[in-house]
Protein backbone atom coordinates (compact mmCIF):
# COMPACT_ATOMS: atom_id res chain seq x y z
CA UNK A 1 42.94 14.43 -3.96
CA UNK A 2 40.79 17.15 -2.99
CA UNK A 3 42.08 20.77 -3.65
CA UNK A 4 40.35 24.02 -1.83
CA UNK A 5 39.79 26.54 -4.68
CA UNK A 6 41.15 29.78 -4.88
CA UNK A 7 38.31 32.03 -6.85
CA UNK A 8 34.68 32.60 -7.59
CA UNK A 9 33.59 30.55 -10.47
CA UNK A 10 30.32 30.93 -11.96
CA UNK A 11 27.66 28.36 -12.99
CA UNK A 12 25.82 28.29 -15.89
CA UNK A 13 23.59 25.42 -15.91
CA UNK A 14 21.70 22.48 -14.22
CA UNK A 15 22.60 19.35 -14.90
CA UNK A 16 19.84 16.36 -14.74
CA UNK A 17 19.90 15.36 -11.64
CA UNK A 18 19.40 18.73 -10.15
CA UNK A 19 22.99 19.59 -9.31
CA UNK A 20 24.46 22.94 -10.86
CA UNK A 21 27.32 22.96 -13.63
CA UNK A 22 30.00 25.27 -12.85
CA UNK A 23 32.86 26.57 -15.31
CA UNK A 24 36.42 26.45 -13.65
CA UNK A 25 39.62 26.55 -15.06
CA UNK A 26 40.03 22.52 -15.03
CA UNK A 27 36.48 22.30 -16.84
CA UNK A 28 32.84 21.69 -16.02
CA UNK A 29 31.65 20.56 -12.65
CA UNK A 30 28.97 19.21 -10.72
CA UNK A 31 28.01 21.63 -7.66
CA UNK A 32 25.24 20.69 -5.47
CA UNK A 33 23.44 23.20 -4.17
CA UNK A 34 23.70 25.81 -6.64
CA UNK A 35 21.92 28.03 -9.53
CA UNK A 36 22.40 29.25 -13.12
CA UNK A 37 23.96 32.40 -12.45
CA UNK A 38 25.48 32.07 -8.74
CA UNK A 39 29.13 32.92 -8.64
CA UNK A 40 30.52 30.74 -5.72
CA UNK A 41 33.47 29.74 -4.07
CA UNK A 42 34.33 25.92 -3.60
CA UNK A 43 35.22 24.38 -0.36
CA UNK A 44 36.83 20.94 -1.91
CA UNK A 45 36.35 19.43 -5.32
CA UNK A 46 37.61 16.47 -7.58
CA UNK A 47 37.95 15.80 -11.47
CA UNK A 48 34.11 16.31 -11.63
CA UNK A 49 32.39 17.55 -8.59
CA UNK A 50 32.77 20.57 -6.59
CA UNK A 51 31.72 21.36 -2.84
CA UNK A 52 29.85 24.50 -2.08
CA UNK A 53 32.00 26.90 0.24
CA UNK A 54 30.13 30.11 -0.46
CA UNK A 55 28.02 31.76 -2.54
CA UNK A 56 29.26 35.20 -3.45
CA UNK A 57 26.70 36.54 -6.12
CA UNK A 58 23.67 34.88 -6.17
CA UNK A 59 21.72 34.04 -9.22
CA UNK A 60 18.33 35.44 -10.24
CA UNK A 61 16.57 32.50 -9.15
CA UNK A 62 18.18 31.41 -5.86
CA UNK A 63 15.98 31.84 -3.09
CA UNK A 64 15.69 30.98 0.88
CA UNK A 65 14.72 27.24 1.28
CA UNK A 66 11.26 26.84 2.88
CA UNK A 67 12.11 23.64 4.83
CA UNK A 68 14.45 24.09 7.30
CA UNK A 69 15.96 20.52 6.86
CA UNK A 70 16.46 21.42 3.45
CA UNK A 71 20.59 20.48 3.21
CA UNK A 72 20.81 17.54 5.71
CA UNK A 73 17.13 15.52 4.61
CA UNK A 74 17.47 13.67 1.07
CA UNK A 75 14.03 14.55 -0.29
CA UNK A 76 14.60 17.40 -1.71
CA UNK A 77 17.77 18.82 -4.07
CA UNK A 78 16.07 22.46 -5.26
CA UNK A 79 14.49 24.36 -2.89
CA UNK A 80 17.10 26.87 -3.06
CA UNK A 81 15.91 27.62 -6.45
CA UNK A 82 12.26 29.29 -7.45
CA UNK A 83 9.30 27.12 -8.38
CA UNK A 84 8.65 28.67 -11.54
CA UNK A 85 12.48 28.57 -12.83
CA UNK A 86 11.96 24.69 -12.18
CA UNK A 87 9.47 24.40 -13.76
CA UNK A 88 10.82 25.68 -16.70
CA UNK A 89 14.24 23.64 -16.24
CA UNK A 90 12.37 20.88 -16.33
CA UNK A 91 10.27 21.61 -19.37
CA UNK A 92 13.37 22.52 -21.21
CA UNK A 93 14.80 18.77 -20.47
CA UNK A 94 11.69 17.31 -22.03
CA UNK A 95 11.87 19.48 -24.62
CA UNK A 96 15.35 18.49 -25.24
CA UNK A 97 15.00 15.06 -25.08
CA UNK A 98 11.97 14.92 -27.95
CA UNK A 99 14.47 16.77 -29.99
CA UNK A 100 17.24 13.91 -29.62
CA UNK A 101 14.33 11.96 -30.90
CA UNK A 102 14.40 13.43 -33.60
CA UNK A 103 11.07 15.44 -33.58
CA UNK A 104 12.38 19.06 -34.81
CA UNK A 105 9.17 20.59 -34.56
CA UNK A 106 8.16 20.41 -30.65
CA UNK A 107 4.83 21.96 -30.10
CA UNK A 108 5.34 24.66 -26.47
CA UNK A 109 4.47 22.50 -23.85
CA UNK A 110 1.77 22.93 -21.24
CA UNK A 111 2.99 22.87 -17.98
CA UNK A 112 1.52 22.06 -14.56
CA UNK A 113 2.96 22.46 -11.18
CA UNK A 114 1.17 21.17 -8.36
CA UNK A 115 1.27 22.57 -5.36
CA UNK A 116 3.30 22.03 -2.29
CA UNK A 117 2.08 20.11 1.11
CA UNK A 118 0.16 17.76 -1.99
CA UNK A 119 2.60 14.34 -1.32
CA UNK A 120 -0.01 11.57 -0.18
CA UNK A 121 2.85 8.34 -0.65
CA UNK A 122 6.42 8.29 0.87
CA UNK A 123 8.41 5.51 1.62
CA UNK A 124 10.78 6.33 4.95
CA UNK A 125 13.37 4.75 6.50
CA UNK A 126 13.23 3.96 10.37
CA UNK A 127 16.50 3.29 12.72
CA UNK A 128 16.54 3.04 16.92
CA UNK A 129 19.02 5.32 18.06
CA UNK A 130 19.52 4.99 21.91
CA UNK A 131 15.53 5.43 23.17
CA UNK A 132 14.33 7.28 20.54
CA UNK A 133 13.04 6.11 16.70
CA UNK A 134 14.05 8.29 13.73
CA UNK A 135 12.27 8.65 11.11
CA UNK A 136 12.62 9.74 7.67
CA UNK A 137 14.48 10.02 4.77
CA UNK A 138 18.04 9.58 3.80
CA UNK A 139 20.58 12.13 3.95
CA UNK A 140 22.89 12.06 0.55
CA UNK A 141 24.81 9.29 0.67
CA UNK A 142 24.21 8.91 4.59
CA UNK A 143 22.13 7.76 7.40
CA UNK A 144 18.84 8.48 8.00
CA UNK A 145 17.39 12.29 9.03
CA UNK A 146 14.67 12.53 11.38
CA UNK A 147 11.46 13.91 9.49
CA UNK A 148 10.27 16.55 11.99
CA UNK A 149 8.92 18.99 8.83
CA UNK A 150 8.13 18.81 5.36
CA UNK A 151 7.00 20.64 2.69
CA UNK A 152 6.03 18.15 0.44
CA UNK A 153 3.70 15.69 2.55
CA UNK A 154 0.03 16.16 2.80
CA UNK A 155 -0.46 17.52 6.25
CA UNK A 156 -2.25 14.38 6.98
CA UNK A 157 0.86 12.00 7.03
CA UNK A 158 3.28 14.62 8.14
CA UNK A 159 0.76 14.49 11.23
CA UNK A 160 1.18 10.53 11.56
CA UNK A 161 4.77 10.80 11.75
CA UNK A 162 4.89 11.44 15.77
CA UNK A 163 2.97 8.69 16.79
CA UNK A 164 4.44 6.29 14.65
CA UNK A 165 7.81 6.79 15.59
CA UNK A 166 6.26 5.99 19.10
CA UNK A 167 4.40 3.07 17.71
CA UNK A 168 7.40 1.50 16.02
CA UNK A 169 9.72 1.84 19.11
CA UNK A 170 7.21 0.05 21.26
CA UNK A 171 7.35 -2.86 18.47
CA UNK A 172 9.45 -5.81 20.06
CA UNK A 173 10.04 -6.75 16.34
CA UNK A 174 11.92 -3.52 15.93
CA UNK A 175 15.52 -4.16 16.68
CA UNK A 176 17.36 -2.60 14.86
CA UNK A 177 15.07 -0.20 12.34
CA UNK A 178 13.34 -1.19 9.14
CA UNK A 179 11.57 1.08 6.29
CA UNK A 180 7.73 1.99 5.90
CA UNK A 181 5.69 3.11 2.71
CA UNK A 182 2.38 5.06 3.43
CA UNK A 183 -0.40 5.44 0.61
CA UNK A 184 -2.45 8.50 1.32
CA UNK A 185 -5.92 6.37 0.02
CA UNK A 186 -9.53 7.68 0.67
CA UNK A 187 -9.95 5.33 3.25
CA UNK A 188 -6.86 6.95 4.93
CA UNK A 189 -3.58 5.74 5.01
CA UNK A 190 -2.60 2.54 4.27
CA UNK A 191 1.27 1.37 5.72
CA UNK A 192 3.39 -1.27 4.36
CA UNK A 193 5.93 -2.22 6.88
CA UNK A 194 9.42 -3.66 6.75
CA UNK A 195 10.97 -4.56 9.66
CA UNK A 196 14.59 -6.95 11.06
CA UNK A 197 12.39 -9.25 13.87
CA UNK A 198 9.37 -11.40 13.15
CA UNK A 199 6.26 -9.67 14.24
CA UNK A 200 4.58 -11.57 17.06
CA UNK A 201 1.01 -11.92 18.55
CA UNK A 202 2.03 -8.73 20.96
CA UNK A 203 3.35 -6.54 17.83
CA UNK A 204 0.13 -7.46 16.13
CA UNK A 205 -1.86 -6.46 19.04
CA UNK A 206 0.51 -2.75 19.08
CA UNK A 207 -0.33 -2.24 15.74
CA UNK A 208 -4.20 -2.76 15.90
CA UNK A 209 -4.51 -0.58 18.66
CA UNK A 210 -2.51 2.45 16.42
CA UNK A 211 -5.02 1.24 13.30
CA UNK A 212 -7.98 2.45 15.21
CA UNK A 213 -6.19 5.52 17.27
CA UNK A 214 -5.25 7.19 13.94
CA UNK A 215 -7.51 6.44 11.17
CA UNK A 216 -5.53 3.62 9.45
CA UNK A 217 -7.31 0.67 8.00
CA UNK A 218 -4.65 -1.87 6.91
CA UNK A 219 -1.34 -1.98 8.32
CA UNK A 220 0.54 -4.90 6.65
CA UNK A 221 3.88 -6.55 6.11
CA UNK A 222 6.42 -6.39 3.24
CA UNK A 223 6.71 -9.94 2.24
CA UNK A 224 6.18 -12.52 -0.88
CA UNK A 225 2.98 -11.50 -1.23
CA UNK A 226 2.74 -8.91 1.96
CA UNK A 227 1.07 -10.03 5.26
CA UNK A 228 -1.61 -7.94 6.75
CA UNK A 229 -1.29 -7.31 10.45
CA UNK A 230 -3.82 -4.87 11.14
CA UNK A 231 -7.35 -4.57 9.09
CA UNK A 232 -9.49 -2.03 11.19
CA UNK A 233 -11.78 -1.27 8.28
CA UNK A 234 -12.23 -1.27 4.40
CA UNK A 235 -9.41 -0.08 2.24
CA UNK A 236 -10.29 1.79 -0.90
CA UNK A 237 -9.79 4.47 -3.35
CA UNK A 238 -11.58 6.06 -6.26
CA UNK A 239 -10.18 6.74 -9.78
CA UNK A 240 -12.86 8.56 -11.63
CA UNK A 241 -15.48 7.73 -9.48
CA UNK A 242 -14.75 4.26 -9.71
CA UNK A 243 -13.70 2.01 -5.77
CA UNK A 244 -11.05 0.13 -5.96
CA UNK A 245 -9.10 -1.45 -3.49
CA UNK A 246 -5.46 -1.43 -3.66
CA UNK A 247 -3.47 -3.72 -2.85
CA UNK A 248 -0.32 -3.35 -0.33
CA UNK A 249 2.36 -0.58 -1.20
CA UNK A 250 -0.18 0.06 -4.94
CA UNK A 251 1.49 2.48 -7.30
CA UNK A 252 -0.33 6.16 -6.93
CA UNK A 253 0.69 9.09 -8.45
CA UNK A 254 2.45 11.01 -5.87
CA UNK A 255 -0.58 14.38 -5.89
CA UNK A 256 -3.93 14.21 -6.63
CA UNK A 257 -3.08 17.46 -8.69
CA UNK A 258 -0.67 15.50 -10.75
CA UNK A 259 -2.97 12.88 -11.47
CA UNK A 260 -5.50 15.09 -12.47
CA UNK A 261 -2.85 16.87 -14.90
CA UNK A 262 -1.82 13.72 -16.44
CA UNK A 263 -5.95 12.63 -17.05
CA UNK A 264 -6.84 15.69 -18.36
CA UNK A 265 -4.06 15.66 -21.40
CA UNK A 266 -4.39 12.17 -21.78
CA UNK A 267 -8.33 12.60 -22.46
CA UNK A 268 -7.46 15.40 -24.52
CA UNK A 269 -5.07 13.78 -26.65
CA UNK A 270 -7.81 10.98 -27.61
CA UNK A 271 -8.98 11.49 -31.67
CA UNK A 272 -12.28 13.21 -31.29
CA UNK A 273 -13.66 10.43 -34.02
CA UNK A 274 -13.30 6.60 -34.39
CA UNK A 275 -13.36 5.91 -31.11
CA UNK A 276 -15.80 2.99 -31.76
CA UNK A 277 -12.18 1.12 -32.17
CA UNK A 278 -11.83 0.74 -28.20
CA UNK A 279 -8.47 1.69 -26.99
CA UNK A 280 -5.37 -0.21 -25.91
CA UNK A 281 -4.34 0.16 -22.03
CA UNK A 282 -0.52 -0.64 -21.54
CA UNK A 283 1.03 -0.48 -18.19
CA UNK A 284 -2.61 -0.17 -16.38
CA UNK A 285 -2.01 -0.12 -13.27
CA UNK A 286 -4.76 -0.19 -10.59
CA UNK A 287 -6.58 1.69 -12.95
CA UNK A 288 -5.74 5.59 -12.79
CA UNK A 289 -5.93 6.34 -16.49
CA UNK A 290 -8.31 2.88 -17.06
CA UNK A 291 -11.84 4.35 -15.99
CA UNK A 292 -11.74 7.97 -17.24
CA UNK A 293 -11.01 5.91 -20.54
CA UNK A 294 -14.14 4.27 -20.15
CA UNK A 295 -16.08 7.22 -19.97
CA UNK A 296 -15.19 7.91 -23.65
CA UNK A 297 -14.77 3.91 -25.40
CA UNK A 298 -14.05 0.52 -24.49
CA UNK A 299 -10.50 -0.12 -23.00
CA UNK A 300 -8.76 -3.34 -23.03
CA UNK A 301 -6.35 -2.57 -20.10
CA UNK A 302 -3.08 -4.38 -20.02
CA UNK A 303 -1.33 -4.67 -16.74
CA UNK A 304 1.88 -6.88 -15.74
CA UNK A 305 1.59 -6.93 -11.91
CA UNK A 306 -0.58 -9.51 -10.75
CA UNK A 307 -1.65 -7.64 -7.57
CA UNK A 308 -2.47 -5.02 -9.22
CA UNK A 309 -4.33 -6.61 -11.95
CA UNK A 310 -6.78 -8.08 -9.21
CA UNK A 311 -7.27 -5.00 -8.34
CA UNK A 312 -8.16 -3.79 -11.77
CA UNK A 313 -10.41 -6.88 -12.54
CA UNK A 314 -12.20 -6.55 -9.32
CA UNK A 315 -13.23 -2.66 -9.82
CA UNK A 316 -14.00 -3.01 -13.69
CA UNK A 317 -17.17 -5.30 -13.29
CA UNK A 318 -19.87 -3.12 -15.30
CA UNK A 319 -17.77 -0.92 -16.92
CA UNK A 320 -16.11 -0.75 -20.29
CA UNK A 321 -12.92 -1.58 -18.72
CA UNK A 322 -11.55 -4.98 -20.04
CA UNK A 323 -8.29 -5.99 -18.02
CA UNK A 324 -5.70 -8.14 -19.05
CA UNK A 325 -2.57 -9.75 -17.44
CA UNK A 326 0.26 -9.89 -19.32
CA UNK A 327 4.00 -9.37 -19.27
CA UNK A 328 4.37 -6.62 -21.57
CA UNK A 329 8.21 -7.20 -21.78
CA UNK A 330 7.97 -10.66 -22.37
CA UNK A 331 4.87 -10.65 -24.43
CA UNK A 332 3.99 -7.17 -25.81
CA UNK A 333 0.79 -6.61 -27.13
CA UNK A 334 1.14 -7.35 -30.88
CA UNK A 335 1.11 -5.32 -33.92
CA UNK A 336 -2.32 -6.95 -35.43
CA UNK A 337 -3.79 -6.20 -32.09
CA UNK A 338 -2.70 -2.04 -31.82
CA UNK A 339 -3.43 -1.49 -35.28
CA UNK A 340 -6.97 -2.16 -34.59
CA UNK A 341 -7.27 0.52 -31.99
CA UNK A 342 -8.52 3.90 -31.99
CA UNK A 343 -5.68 4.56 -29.86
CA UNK A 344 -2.56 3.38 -28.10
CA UNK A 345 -2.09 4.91 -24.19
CA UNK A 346 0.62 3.74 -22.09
CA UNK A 347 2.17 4.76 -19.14
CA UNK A 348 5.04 2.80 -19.03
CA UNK A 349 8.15 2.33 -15.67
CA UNK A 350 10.73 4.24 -15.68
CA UNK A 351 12.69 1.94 -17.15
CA UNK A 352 10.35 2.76 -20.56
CA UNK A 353 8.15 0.48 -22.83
CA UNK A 354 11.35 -2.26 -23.79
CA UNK A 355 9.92 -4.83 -26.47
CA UNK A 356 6.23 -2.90 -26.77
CA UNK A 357 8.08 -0.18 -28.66
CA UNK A 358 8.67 -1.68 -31.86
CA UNK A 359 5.48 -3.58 -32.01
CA UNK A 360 3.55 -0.04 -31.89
CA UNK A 361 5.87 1.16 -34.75
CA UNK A 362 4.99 -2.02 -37.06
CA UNK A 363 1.05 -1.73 -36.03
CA UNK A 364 1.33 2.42 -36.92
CA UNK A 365 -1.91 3.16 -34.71
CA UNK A 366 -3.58 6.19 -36.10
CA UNK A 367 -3.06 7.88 -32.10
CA UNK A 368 -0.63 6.80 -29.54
CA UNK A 369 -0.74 8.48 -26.14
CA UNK A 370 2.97 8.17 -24.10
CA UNK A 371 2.53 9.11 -20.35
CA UNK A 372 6.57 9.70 -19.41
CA UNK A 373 8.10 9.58 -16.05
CA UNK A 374 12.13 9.22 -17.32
CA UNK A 375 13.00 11.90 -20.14
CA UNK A 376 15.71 9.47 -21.14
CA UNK A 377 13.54 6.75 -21.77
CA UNK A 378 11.10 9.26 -23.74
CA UNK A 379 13.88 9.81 -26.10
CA UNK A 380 14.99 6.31 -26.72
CA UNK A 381 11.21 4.61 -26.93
CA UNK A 382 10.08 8.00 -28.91
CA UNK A 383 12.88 8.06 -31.66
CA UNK A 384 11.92 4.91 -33.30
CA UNK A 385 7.98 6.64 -33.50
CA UNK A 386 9.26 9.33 -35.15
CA UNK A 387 11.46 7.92 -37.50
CA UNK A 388 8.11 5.64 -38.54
CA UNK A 389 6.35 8.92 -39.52
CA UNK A 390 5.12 9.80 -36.01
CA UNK A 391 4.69 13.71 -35.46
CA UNK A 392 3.89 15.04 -32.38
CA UNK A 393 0.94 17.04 -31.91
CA UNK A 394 0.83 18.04 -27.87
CA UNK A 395 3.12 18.21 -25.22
CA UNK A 396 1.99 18.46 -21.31
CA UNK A 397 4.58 19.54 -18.55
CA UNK A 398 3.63 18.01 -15.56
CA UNK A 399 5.98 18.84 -12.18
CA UNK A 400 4.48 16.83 -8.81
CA UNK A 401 7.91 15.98 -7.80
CA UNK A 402 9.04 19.50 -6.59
CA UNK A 403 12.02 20.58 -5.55
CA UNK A 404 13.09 17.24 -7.44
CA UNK A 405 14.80 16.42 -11.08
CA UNK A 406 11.87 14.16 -11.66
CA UNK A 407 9.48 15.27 -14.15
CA UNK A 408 6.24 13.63 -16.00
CA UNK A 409 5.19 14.35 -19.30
CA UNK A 410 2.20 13.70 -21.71
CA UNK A 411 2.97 13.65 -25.33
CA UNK A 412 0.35 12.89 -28.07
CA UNK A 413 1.39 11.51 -31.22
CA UNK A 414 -0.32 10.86 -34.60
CA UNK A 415 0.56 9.40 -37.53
CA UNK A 416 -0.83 11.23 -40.99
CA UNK A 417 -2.72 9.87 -43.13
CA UNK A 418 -0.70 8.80 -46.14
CA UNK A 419 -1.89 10.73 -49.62
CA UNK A 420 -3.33 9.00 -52.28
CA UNK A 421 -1.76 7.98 -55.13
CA UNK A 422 -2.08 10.14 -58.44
């Protein structure tokens, strides 16, 4: 039963998902909505969670939210709190979690933080209410808040927005709503559509027409594999320097500044000798990390996804990019196989490496390069590293997800030689 409470309480931390912790006489709590340091006053609260009445004293690094749907739109959780305290909250939960792994020596981490108005993919919800579409993202735990601003999005989709909530409420296949996922690409965006009617001749015809009025070469369906409805011109993208063309709702880093933060450690984690080796790809991808590989030895690239490993295949002719497609959950690339390399890089799902994990500890590659989206599953796929002799030589902050609790790291490892015997 919810209880109004009677005093200011302060809080002290953040937990991980983004929500303050606040001290009260019953024990911690989860507040959203508040800062390290704000003294507050709750409106309701349970066993573990606390409503925000008021703040009374605010803490050093609470500041005005620049969105104004910032409260009602589920995109963002922080933007009450300063970019650079982020930054540093989220540094501190890497930081943390490599220590739970055991590593007691944690070199300072680099950080990046990109910069806002930088988000070129979004996946959005769409609902008909009376004549009107809305369009956007979810409200915490609710229905669905109209996007009319932003301060994440590239100006390029938030700019798409208007016309395709017109566009979808002219689709006859819209009854009811559906969802949409937009990749900012270089050949513009590129929209994969779910929707509750079966798209027609007449909805194809709709769709064409907004292809050509905005830009927009591929429009397709979400299906098993997705349907195109609209192709208006080529779809592609470039990962250093290389075309490739993605297929429907591909996996892109969410800024081209992150991206760029995550190459640039990764390339400068690589052993500056034996690179003769070739490295091991895991978790490839389309290819982001793949072809700036290349530039420095052969990769054999590992990918699950089959649509994705077309892709790869199809862009690596005349490079030193050697895909593969495999299940690296079912079958992991074996010990005998990493223990050749010069160097182990994977960028694993959130979910973390599963099953590859223990056949990198039994090859003991000389390098092994961890691109991390999940601290959690940095700790648990990083403990049994170190405990095999592992040390960890660089750390790389990287926050493209802002305003958010999600955070990206780069973390080099090496294992040292073993001395001779006397």
């Amino acid at each position: 039963m919810e209880n109004v409470a009677a005093g200011a309480i302060p809080v002290v931390a953040l937990g991980n998902d983004g929500d303050g912790l606040a001290r009260t006489p019953a024990g911690m709590m989860f507040v959203p909505g508040t800062v390290p340091g704000d003294e507050i006053l709750l409106a309701s609260q349970t066993a573990t969670h606390g409503t925000l009445g008021r703040v009374v004293s605010p803490g050093p690094t609470r500041v005005a939210p620049p969105c104004p749907l910032f409260g009602s739109c589920g995109g963002c959780r922080l933007q009450h709190m300063a970019l650079p305290a982020i930054m540093d909250w989220k540094a501190g939960r890497v930081v943390e979690a490599l220590r739970h792994a055991g590593f007691d020596s944690v070199p300072a981490p680099q950080t990046r933080q990109v910069s806002p108005h930088g988000r070129r993919r979004v996946d959005l919800a769409f609902r008909r209410a009376g004549r009107e579409i809305v369009l956007g993202l979810h409200r915490r735990r609710g229905d669905v808040v109209d996007m009319t601003a932003c301060t994440l999005l590239d100006p390029t989709l938030l700019a798409l927005l208007p016309p395709l909530r017109t566009m979808l409420h002219s689709l006859p296949a819209v009854h009811a709503g559906g969802d949409v996922q937009i990749n900012l690409l270089d050949s513009g965006p590129d929209l994969l559509i779910a929707m509750d009617g079966t798209p027609d001749t007449n909805d194809r015809r709709i769709l064409a027409e907004f292809s050509r009025a905005h830009g927009i070469a591929r429009i397709s369906l979400r299906a098993r594999p997705p349907e195109t409805l609209a192709l208006t011109g080529p779809v592609f993208h470039h990962f250093d320097g290389t075309r490739v063309v993605p297929p429907p709702g591909a996996f892109l880093q969410p800024a081209r500044e992150g991206e760029e933060a995550i190459r640039q450690a990764v390339l400068a984690g690589l052993p500056r000798k034996g690179l003769k080796a070739g490295i091991i790809e895991l978790y490839a991808g389309c290819g982001t990390l793949s072809f700036a590989l290349a530039t420095q030895a052969k990769v054999h690239a590992y990918e699950g996804d089959r649509p994705a490993f077309a892709c790869l295949k199809q862009a690596s002719g005349g490079t030193r990019v050697l895909p593969a497609l495999r299940d690296l959950n079912r079958q992991p690339v074996m010990a005998t196989e990493l223990a050749k390399s010069a160097a182990v890089v994977l960028d694993p799902p959130h979910a973390g490496a599963g099953a590859q994990v223990a056949q990198i500890v039994t090859g003991r590659p000389r390098c092994v390069i961890y691109v991390s989206c999940n601290p959690a599953a940095l700790q648990r796929d990083l403990t049994p590293l170190r405990q095999a002799g592992y040390r960890l030589d660089s750390l790389t902050v990287i926050d493209q997800f802002l305003w958010s609790a999600e955070v990206e790291a780069v973390c080099v490892l090496t294992l040292p030689a073993a001395r001779p015997r006397r």
